[in-house]
N, C-alpha and C. Protein backbone atom coordinates (compact mmCIF):
# COMPACT_ATOMS: atom_id res chain seq x y z
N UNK A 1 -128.91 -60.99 3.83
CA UNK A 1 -129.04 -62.16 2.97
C UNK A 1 -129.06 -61.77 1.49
N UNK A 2 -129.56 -60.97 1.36
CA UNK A 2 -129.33 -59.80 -0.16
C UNK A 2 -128.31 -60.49 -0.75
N UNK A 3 -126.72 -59.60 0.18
CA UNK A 3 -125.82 -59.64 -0.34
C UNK A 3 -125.25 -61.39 -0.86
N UNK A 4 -125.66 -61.75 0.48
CA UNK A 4 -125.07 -63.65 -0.21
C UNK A 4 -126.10 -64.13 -1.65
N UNK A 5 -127.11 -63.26 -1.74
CA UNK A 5 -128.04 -64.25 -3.20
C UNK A 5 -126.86 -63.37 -3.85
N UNK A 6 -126.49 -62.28 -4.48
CA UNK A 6 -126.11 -61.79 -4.96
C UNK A 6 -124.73 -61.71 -5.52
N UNK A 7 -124.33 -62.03 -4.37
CA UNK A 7 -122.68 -62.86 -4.64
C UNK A 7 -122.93 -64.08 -5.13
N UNK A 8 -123.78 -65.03 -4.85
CA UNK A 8 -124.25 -66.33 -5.54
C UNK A 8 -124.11 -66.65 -6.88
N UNK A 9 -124.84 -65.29 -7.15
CA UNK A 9 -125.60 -65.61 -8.87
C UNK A 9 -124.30 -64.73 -9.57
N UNK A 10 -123.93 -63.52 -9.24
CA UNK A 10 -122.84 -63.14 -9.70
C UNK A 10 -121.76 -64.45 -9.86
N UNK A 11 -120.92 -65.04 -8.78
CA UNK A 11 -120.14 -66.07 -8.91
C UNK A 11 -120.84 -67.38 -9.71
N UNK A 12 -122.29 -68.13 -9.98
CA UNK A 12 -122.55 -68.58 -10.23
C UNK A 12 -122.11 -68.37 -11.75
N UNK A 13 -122.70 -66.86 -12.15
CA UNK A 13 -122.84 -66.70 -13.50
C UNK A 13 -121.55 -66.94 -14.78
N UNK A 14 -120.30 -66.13 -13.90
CA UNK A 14 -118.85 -66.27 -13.84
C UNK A 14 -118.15 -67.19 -14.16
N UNK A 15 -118.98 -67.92 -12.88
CA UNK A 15 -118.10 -69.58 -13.31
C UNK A 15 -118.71 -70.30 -14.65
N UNK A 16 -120.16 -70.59 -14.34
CA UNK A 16 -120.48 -70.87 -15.78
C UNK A 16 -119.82 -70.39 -16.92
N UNK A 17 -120.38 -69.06 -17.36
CA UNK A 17 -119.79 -68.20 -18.69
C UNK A 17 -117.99 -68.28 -18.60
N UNK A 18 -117.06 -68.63 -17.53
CA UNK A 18 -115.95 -68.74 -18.11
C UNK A 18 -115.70 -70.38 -18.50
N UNK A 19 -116.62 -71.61 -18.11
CA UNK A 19 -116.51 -72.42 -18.74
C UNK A 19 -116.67 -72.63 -20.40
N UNK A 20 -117.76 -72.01 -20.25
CA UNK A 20 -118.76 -72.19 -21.56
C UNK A 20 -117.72 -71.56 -22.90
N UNK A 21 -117.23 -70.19 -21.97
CA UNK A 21 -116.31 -69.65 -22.97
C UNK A 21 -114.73 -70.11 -23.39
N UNK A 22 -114.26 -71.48 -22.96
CA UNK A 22 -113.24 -71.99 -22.35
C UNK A 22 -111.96 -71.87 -23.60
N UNK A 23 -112.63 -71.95 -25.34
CA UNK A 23 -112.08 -71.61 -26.35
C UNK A 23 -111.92 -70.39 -26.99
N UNK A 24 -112.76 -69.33 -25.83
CA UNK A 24 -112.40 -68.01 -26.66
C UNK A 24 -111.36 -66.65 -26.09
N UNK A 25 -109.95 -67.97 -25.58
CA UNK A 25 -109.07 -67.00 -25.11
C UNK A 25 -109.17 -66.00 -24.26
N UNK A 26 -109.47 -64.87 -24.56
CA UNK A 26 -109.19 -63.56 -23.98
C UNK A 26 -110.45 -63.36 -23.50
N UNK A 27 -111.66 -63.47 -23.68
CA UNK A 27 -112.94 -63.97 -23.12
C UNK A 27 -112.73 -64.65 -22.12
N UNK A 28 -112.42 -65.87 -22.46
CA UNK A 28 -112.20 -66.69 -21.15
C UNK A 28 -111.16 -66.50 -20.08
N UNK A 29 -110.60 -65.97 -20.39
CA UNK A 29 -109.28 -65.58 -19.14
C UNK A 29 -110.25 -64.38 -18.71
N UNK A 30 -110.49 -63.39 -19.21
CA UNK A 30 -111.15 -62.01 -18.36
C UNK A 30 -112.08 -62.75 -17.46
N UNK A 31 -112.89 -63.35 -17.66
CA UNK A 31 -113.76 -63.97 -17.02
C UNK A 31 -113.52 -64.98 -15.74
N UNK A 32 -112.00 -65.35 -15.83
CA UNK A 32 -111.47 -66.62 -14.85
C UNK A 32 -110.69 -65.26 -13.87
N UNK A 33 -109.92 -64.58 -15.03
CA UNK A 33 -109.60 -63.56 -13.96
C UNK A 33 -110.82 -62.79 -12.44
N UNK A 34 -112.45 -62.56 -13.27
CA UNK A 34 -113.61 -61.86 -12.76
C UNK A 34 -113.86 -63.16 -11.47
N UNK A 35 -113.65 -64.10 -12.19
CA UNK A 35 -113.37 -65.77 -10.59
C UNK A 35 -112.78 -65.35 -9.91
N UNK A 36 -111.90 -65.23 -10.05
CA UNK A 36 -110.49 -65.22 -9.09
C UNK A 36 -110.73 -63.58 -7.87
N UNK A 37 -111.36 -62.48 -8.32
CA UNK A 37 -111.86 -61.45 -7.65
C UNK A 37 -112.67 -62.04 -7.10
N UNK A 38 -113.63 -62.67 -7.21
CA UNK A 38 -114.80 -63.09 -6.70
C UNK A 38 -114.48 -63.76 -5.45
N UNK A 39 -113.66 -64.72 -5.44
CA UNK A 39 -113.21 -65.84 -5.08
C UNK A 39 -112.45 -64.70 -3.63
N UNK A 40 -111.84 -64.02 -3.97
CA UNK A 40 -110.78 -63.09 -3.20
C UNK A 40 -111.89 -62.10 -2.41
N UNK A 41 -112.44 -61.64 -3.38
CA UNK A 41 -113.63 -61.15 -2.19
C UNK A 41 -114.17 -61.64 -1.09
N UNK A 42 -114.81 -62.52 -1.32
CA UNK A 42 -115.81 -63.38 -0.83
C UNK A 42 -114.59 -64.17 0.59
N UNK A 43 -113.36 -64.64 0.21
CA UNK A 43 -112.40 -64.68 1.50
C UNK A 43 -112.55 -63.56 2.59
N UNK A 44 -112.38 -62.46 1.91
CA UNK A 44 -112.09 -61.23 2.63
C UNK A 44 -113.45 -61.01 3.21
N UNK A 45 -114.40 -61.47 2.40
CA UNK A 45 -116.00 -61.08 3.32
C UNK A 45 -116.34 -61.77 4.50
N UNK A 46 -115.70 -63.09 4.69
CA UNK A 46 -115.48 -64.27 5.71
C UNK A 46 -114.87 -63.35 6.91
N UNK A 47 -114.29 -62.41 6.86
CA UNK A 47 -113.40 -61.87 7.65
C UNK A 47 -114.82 -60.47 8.43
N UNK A 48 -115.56 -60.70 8.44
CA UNK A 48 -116.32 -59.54 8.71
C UNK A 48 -117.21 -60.13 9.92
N UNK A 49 -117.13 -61.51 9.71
CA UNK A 49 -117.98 -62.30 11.70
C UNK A 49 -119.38 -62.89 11.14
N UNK A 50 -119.91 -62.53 9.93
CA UNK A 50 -121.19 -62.89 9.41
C UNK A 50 -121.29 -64.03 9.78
N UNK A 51 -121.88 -64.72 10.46
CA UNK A 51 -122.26 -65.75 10.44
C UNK A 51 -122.79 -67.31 9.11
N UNK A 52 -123.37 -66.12 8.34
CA UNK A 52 -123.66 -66.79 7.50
C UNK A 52 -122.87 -66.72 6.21
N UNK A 53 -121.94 -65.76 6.77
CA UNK A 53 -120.91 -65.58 5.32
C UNK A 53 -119.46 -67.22 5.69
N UNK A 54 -119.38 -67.20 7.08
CA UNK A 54 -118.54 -68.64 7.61
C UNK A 54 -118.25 -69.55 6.83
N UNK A 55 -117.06 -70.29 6.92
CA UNK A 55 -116.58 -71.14 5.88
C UNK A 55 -116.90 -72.49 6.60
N UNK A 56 -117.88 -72.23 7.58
CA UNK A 56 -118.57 -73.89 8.35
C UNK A 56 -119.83 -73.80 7.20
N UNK A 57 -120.10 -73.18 6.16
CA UNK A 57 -121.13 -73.30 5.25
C UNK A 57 -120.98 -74.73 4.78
N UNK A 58 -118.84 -74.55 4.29
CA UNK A 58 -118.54 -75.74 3.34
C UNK A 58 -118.19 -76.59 3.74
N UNK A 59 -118.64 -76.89 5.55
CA UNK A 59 -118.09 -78.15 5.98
C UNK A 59 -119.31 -78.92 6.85
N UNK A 60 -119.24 -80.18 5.52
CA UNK A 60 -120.36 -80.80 5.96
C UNK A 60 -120.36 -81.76 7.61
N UNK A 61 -121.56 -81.58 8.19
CA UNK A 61 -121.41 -82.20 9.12
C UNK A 61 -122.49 -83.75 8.91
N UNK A 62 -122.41 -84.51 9.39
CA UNK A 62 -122.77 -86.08 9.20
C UNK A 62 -123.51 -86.43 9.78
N UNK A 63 -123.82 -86.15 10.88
CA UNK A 63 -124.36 -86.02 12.43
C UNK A 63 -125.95 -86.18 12.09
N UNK A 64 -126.55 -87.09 12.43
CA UNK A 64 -128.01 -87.19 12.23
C UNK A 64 -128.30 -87.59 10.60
N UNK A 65 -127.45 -87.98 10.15
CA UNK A 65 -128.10 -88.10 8.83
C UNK A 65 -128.43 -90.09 8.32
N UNK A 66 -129.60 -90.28 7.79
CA UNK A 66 -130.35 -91.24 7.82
C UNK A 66 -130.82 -91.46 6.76
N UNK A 67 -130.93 -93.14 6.68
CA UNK A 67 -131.79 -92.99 5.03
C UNK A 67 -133.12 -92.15 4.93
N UNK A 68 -133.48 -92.16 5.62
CA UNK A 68 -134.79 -91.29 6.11
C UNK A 68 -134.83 -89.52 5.40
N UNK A 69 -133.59 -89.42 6.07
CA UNK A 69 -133.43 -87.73 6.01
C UNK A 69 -132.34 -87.92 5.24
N UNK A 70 -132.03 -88.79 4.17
CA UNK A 70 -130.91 -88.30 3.01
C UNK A 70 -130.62 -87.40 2.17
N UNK A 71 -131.41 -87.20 1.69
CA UNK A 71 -131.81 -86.28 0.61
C UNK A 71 -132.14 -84.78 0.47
N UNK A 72 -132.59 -84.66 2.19
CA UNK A 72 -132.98 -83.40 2.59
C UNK A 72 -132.07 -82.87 3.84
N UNK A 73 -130.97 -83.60 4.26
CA UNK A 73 -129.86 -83.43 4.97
C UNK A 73 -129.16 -82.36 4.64
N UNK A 74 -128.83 -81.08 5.77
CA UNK A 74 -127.87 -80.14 4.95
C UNK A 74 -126.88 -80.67 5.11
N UNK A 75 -125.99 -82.04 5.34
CA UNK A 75 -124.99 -82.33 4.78
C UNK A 75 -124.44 -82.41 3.74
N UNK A 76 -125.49 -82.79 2.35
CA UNK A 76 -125.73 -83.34 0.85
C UNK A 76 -125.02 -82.20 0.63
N UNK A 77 -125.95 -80.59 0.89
CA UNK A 77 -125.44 -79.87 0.35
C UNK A 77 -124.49 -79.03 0.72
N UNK A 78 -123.85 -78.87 1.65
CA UNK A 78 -122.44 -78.61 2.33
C UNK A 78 -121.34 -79.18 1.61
N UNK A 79 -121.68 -80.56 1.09
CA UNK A 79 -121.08 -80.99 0.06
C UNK A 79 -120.73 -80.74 -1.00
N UNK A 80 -122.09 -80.79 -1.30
CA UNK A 80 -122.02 -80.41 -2.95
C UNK A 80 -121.45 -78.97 -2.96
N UNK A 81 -121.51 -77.91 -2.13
CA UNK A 81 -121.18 -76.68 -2.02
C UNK A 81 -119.40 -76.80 -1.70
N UNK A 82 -119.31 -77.70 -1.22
CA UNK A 82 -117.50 -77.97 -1.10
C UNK A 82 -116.75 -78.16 -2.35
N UNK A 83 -117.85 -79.47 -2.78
CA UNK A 83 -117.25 -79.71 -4.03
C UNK A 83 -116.90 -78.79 -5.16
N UNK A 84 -118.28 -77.59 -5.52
CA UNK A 84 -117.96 -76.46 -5.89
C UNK A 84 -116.65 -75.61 -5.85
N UNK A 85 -116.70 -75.49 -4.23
CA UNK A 85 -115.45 -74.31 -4.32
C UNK A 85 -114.17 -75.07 -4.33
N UNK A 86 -113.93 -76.18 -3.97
CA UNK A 86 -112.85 -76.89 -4.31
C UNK A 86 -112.11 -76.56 -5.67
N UNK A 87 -113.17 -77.27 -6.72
CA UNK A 87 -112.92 -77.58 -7.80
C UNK A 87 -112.76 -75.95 -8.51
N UNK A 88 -113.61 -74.91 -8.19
CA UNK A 88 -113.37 -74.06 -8.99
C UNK A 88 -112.19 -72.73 -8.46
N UNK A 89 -111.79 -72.93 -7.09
CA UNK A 89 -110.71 -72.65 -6.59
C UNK A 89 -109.45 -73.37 -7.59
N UNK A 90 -109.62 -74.35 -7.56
CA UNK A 90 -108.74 -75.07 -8.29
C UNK A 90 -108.22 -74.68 -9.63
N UNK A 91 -109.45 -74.72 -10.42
CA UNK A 91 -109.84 -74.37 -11.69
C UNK A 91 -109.47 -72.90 -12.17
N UNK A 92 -109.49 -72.19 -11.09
CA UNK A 92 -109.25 -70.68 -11.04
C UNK A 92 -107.25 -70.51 -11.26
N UNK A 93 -106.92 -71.23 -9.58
CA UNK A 93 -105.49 -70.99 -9.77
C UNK A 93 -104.58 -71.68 -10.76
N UNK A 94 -105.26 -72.58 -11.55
CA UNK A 94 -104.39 -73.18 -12.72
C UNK A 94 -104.62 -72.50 -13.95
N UNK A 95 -105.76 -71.53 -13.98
CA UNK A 95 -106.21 -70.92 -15.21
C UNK A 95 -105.44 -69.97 -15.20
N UNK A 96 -104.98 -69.01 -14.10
CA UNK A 96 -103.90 -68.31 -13.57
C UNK A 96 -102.90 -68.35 -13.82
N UNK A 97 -102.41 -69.72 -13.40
CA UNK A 97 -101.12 -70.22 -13.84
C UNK A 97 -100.73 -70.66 -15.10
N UNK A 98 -101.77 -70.71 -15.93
CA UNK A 98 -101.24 -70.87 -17.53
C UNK A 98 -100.95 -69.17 -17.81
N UNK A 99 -102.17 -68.98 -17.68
CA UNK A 99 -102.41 -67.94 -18.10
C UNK A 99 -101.27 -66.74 -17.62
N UNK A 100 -100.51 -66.82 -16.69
CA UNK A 100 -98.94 -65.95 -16.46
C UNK A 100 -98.94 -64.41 -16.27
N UNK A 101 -100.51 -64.22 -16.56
CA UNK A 101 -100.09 -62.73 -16.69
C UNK A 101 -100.79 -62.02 -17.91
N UNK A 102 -100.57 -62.82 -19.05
CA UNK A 102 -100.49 -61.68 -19.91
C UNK A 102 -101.44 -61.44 -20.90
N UNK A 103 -102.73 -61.99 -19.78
CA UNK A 103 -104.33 -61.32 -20.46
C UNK A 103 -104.08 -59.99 -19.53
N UNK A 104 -103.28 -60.18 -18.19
CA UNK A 104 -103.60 -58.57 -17.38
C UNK A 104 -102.74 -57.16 -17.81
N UNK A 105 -101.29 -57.91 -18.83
CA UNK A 105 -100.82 -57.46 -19.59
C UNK A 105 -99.02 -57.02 -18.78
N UNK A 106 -99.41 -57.76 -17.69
CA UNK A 106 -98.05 -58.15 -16.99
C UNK A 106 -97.31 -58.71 -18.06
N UNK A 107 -95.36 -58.25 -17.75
CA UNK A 107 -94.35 -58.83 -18.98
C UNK A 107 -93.72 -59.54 -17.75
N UNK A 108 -93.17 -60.71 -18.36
CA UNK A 108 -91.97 -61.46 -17.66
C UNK A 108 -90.42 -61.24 -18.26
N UNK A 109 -89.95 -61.31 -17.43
CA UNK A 109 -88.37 -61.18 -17.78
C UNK A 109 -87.51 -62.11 -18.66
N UNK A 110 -88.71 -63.72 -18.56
CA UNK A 110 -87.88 -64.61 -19.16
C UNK A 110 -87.26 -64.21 -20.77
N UNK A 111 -88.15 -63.35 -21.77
CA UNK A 111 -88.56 -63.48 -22.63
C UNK A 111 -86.81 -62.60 -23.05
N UNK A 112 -86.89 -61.62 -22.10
CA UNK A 112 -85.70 -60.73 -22.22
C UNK A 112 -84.01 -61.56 -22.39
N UNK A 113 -84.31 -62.65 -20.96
CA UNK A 113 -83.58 -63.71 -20.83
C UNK A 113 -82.78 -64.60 -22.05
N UNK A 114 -84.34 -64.88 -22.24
CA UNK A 114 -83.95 -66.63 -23.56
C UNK A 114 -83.29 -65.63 -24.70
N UNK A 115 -83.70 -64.33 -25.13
CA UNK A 115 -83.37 -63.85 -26.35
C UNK A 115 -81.71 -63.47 -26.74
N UNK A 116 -81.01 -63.25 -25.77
CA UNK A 116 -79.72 -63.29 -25.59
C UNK A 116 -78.86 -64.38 -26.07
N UNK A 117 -79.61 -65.55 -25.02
CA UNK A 117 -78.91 -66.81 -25.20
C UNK A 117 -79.44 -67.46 -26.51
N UNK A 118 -80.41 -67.29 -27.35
CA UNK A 118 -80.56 -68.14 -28.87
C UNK A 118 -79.40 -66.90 -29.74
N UNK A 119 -79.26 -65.62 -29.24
CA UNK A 119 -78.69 -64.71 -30.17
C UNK A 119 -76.59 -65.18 -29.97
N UNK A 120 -76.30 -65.47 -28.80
CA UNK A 120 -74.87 -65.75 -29.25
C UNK A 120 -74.43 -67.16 -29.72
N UNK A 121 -75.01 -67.86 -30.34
CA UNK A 121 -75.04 -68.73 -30.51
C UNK A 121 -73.97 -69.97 -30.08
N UNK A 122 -73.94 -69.62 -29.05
CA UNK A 122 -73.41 -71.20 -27.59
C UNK A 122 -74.17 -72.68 -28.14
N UNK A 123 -73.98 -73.49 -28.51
CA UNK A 123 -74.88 -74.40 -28.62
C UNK A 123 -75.24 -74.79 -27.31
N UNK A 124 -74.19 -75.11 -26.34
CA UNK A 124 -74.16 -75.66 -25.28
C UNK A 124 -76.07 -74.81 -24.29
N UNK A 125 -75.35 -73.55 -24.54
CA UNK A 125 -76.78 -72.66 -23.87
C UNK A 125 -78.12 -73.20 -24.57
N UNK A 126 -77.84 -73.13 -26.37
CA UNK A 126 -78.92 -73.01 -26.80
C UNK A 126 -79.80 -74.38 -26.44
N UNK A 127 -79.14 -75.25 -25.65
CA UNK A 127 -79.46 -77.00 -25.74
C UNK A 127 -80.17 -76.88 -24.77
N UNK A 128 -79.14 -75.74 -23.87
CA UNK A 128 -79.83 -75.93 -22.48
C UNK A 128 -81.08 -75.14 -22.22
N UNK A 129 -81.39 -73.88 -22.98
CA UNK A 129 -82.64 -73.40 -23.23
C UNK A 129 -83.84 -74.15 -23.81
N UNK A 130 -83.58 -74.84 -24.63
CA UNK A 130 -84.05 -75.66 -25.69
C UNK A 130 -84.55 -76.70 -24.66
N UNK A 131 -83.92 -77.55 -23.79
CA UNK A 131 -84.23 -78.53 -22.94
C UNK A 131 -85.52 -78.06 -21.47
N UNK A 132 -85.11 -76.59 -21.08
CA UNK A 132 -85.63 -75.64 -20.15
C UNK A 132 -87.25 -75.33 -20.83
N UNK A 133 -87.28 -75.35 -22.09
CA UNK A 133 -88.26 -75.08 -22.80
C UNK A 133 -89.40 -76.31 -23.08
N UNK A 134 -88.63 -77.38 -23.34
CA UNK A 134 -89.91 -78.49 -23.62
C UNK A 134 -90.43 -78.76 -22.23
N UNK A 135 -88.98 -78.64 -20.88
CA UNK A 135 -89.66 -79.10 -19.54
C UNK A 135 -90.66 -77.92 -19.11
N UNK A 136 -90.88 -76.49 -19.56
CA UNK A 136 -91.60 -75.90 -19.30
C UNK A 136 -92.94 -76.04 -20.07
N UNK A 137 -93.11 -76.71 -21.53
CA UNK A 137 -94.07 -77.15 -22.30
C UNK A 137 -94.67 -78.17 -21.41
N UNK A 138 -94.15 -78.92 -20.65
CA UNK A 138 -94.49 -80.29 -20.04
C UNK A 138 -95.46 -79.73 -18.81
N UNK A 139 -94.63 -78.99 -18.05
CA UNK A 139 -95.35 -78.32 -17.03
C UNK A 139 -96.82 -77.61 -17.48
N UNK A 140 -96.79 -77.06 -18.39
CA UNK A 140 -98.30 -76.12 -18.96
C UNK A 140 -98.83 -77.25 -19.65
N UNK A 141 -98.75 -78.59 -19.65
CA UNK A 141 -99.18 -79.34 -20.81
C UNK A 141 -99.96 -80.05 -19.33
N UNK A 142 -99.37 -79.95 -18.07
CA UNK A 142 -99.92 -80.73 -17.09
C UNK A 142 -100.91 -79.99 -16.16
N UNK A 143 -100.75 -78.89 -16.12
CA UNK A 143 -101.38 -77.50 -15.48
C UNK A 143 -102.85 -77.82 -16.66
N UNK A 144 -102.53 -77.86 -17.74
CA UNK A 144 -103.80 -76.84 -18.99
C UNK A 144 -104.75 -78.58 -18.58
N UNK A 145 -104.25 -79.69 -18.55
CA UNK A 145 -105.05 -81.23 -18.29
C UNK A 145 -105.61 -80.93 -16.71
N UNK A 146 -105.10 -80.51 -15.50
CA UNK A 146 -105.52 -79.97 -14.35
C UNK A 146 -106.76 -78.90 -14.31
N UNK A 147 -106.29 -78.18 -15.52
CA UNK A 147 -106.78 -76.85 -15.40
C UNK A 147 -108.15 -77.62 -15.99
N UNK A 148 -108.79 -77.94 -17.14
CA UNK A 148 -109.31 -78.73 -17.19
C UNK A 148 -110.25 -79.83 -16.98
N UNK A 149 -109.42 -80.88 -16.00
CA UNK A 149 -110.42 -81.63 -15.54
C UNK A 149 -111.15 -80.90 -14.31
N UNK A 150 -110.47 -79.88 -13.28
CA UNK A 150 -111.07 -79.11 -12.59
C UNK A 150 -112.21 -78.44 -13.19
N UNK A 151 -112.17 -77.83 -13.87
CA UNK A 151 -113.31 -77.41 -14.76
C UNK A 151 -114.57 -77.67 -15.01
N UNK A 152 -114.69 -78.94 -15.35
CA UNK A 152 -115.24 -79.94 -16.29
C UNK A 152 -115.77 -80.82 -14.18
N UNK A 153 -114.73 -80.87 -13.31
CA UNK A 153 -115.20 -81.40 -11.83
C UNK A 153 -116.75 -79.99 -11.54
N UNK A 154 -115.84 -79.12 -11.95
CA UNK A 154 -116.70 -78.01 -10.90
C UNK A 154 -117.87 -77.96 -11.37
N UNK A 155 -117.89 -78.26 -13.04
CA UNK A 155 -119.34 -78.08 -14.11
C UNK A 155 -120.47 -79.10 -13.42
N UNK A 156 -119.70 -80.42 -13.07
CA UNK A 156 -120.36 -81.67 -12.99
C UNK A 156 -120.85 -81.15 -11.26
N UNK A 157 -120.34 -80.73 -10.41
CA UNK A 157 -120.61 -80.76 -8.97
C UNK A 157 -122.33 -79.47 -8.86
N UNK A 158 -121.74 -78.30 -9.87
CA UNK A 158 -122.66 -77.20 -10.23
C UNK A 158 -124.16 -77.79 -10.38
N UNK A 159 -124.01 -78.85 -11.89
CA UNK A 159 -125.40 -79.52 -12.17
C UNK A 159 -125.90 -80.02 -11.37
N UNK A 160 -125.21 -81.13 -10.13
CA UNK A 160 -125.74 -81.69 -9.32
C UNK A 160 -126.36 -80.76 -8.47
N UNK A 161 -125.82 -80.13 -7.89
CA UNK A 161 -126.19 -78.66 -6.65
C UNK A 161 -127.26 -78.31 -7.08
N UNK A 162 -127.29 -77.77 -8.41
CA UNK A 162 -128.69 -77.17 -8.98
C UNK A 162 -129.77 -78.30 -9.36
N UNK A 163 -129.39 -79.93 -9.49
CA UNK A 163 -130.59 -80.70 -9.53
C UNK A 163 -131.37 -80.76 -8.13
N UNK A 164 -129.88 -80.89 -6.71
CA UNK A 164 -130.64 -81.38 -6.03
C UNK A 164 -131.54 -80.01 -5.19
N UNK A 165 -130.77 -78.82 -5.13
CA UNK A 165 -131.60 -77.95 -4.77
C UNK A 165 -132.79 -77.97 -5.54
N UNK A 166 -133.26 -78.53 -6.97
CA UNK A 166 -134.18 -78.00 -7.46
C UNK A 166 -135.58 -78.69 -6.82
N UNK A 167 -134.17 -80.04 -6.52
CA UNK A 167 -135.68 -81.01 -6.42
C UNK A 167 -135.71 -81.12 -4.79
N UNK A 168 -134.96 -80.98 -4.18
CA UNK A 168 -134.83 -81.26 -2.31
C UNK A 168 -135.08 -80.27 -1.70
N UNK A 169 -134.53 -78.84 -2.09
CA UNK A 169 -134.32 -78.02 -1.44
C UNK A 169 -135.18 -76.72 -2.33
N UNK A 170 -136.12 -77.03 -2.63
CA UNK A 170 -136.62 -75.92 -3.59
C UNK A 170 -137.63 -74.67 -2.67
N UNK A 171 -137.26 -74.56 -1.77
CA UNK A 171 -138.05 -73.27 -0.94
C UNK A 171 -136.60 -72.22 -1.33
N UNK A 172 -135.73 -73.02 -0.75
CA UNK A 172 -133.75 -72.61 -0.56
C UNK A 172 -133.39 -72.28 -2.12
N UNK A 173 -133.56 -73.04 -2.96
CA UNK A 173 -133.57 -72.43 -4.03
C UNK A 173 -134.23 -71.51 -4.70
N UNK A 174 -135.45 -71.42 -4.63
CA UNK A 174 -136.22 -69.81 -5.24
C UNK A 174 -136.04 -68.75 -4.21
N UNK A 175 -135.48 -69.11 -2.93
CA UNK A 175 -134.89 -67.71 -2.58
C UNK A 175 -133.57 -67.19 -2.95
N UNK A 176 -132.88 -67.86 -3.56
CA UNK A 176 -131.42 -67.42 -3.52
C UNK A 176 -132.01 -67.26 -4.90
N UNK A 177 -132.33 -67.82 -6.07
CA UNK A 177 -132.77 -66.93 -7.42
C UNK A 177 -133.52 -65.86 -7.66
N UNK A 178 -134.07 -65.22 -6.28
CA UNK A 178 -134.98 -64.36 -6.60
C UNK A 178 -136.21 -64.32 -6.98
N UNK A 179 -136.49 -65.87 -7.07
CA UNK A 179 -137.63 -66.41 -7.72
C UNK A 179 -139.20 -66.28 -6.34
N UNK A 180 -139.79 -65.08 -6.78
CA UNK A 180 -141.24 -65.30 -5.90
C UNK A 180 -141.81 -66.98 -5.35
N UNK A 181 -142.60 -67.14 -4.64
CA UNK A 181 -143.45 -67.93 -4.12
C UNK A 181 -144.34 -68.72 -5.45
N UNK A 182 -144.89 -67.44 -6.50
CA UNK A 182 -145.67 -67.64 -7.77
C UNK A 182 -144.97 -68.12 -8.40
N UNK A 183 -143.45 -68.34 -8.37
CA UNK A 183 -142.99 -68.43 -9.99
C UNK A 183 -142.32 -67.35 -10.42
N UNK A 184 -142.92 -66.04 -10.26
CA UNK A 184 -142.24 -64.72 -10.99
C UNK A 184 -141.12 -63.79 -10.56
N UNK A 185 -140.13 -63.92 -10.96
CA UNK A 185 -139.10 -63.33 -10.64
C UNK A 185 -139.36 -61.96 -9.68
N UNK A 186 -138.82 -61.42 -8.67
CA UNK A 186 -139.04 -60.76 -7.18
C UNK A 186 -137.66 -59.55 -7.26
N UNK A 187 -138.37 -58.55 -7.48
CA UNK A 187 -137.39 -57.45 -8.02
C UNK A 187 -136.71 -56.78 -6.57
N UNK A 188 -137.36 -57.11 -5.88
CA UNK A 188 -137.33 -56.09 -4.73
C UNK A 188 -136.00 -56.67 -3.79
C-alpha cells in the first residue's frame, strides 16, 4: 500500500504543479511530459495482478447506494477518481499533441519540407502551403481549447475528490497523505 500512497501524491503533485505552471512553457511541458510517465507507469503497474493496483478502482459500481449511504458510498468516489483520470489522461495527450515533440527536443521533417516550397517561389505551392498552414493553426487552436478545458475539468474533479475525501472519507484520506492518527505527518 506504500507504493499506491506514493504514486498518489507523486501523480497528485504533477498534475497540480503542471496546471498551476500552465504559462511557463518549458516548465509546464516537462512537467505534463513527468504526467504522461506517470500515467504510463501506473498502466504498466495494472499489469502485475495487484489487486488493488486494478482499473475496477475507476469503475464505479451503483449497487446499494441510498440516500442514506450517499455520501459515504465508494461509488462517489470511484467517480470522482474516474473523473480524474479521464480528464487528466485527456489533458496529458493533448498537451502532447501541441506540444509535438520539441520540449523532448525531437525535429520533424515538416520544417525541412515547407522550406523548399516558400524558397522556389510556385505561387500555386506557396497558396497551398499557406492554406495547409492556417488548417494546421485551426487544428492546435482546437487541441490548445481541449487541452485546456480538460485541464481546468481535471482541476475541478481534483478539488471535489479532496473536499469529499476530506469530509466523508477522512480515515482514507490521512492514510494515503501520510498523515498520523494525531495530525502529524508519519515518516515511517
Amino acid at each position: 500500500m506504500h507504493r499506491i500512497r506514493i504514486y498518489h501524491i507523486v501523480q497528485a503533485l504533477l498534475a497540480v504543479l503542471s496546471f498551476v505552471t500552465g504559462e511557463l512553457g518549458v516548465i509546464h511541458a516537462w512537467l505534463g511530459y513527468g504526467v504522461a510517465v506517470v500515467i504510463v507507469f501506473r498502466l504498466f503497474w495494472v499489469l502485475s495482478g495487484e489487486r488493488q493496483l486494478g482499473l475496477t478502482r475507476f469503475h464505479p459500481i451503483f449497487a446499494g447506494l441510498t440516500v442514506g449511504n450517499f455520501m459515504a458510498h465508494p461509488a462517489i468516489s470511484k467517480t470522482l477518481i474516474l473523473g480524474i483520470a479521464l480528464s487528466l489522461i485527456g489533458a496529458t495527450v493533448t498537451g502532447i499533441a501541441l506540444d509535438k515533440g520539441k520540449t523532448l527536443g525531437v525535429t520533424t521533417v515538416t520544417a525541412e519540407v515547407i522550406a523548399p516550397a516558400y524558397a522556389d517561389g510556385d505561387d500555386k505551392k506557396y497558396a497551398k502551403r499557406e492554406h495547409e498552414r492556417e488548417r494546421k493553426d485551426e487544428q492546435d487552436g482546437f487541441i490548445e481549447e481541449a487541452h485546456e478545458a480538460l485541464s481546468n475539468l481535471m482541476i475541478f474533479f481534483v478539488v471535489i475528490h479532496a473536499a469529499y475525501m476530506t469530509l466523508f472519507r477522512w480515515p482514507l484520506a490521512r492514510f494515503m497523505l501520510f498523515i498520523s492518527k494525531d495530525g502529524s505527518d508519519r515518516t515511517s
